[in-house]
Protein backbone atom coordinates (compact mmCIF):
# COMPACT_ATOMS: atom_id res chain seq x y z
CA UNK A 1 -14.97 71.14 -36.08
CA UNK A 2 -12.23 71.31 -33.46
CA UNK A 3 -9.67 71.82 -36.41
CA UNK A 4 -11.29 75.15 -37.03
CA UNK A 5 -9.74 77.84 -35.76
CA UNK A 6 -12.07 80.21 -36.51
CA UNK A 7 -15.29 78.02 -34.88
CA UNK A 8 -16.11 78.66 -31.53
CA UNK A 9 -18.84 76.53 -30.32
CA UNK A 10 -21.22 77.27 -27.05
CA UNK A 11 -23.12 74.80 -25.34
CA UNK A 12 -25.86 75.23 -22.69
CA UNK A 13 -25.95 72.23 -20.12
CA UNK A 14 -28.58 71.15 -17.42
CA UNK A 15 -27.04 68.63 -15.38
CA UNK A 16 -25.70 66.13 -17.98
CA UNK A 17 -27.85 67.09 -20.75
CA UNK A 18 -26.78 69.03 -23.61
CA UNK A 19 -30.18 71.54 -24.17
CA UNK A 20 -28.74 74.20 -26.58
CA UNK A 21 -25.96 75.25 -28.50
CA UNK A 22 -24.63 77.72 -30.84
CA UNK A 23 -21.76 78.21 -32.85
CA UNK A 24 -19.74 81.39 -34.22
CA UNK A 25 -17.32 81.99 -36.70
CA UNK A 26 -14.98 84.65 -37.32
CA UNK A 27 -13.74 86.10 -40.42
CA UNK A 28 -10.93 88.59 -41.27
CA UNK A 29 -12.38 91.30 -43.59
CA UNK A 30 -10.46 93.98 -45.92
CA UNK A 31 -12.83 96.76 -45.30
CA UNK A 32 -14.02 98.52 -42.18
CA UNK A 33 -10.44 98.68 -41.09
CA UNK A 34 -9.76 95.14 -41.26
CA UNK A 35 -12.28 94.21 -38.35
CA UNK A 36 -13.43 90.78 -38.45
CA UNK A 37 -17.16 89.97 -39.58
CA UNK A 38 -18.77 86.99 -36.91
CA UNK A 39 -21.18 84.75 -38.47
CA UNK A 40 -23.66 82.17 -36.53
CA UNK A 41 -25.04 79.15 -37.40
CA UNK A 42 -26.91 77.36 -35.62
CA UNK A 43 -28.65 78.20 -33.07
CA UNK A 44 -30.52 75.35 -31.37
CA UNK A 45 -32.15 74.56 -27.86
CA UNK A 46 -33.96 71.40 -27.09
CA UNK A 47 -37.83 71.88 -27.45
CA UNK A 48 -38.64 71.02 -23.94
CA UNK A 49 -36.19 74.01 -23.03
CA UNK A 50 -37.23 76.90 -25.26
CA UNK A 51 -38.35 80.04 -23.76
CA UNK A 52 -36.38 79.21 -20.62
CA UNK A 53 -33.55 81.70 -21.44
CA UNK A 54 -31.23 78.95 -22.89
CA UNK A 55 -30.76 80.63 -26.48
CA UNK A 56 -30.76 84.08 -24.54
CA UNK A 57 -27.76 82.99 -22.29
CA UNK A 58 -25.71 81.43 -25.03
CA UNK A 59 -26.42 84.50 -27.57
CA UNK A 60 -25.79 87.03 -25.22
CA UNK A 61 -22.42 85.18 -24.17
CA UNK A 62 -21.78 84.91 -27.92
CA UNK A 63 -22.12 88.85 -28.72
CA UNK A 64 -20.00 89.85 -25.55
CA UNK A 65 -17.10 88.19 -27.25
CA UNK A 66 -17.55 89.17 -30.93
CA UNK A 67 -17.98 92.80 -29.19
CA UNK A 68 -14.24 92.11 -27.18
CA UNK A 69 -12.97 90.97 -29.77
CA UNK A 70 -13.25 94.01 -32.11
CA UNK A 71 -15.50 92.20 -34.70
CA UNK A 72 -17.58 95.20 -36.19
CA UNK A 73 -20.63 93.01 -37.89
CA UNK A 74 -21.87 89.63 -36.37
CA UNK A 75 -24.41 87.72 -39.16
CA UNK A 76 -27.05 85.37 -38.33
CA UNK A 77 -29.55 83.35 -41.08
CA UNK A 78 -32.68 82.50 -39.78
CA UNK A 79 -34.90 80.34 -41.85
CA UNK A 80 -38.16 81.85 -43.19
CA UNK A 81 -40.22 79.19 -41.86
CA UNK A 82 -39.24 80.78 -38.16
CA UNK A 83 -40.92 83.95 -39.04
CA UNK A 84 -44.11 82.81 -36.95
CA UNK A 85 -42.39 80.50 -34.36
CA UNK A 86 -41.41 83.09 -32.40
CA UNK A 87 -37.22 82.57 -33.39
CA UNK A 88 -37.03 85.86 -35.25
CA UNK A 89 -38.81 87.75 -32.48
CA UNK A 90 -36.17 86.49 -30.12
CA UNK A 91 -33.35 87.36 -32.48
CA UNK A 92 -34.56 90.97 -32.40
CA UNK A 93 -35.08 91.41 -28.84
CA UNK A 94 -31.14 90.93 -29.03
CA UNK A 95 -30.46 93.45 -31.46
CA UNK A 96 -30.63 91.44 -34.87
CA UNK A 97 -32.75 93.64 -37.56
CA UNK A 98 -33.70 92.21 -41.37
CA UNK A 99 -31.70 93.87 -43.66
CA UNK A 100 -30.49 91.53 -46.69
CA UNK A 101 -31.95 89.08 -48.87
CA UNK A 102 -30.28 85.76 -47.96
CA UNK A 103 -29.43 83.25 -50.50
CA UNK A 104 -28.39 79.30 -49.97
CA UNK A 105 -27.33 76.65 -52.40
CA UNK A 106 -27.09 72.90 -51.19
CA UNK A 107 -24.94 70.61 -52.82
CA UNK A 108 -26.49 67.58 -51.45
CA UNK A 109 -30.11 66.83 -49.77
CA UNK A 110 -30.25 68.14 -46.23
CA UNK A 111 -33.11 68.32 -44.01
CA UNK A 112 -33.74 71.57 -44.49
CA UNK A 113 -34.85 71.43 -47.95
């Protein structure tokens, strides 16, 4: 991951323990004047540590930067399965709104299949 240059990675800590993180990366694009298109994945906060305002803290930190940094379009998958868990309700409180049909292809098992 470190060899990325494009990755940045955000991590939420409580004392020594890692309880979320997030990571974004950023793409060059040809259209809308050559402004860079953000993407996330994933988002994840410990169980224990959900609806504490760990994912809101690293998200918000996350979309300051893509903002500063002139990206024009920041991208975030959710799985379907979220719908009811309260995870897409969060990501529109932030601003995120449904608009395309995602699609994913897995070349090997994972454990989201």
């Amino acid at each position: 991951m470190l060899a990325t240059g494009a990755l940045t990675v955000y991590v939420a800590e409580l004392g020594d323990e890692i309880v979320g993180y997030t990571c974004v990366t950023v793409v060059p694009n040809l259209i809308n004047d050559c402004r860079s298109t953000a993407f996330i994945e994933p988002v994840l906060v410990a169980a224990a540590h959900r609806r504490h305002g760990v994912g809101r803290l690293l998200l918000t930190r996350l979309l300051e930067e893509a903002r500063s940094t002139g990206c024009y379009k920041i991208q975030l998958l959710s799985h379907k399965r979220h719908a009811d868990d309260g995870a897409h309700a969060f990501y529109h409180s932030l601003g995120f709104a449904p608009e395309a049909e995602g699609f994913r292809l897995y070349f090997e098992p994972t454990h989201d299949q």
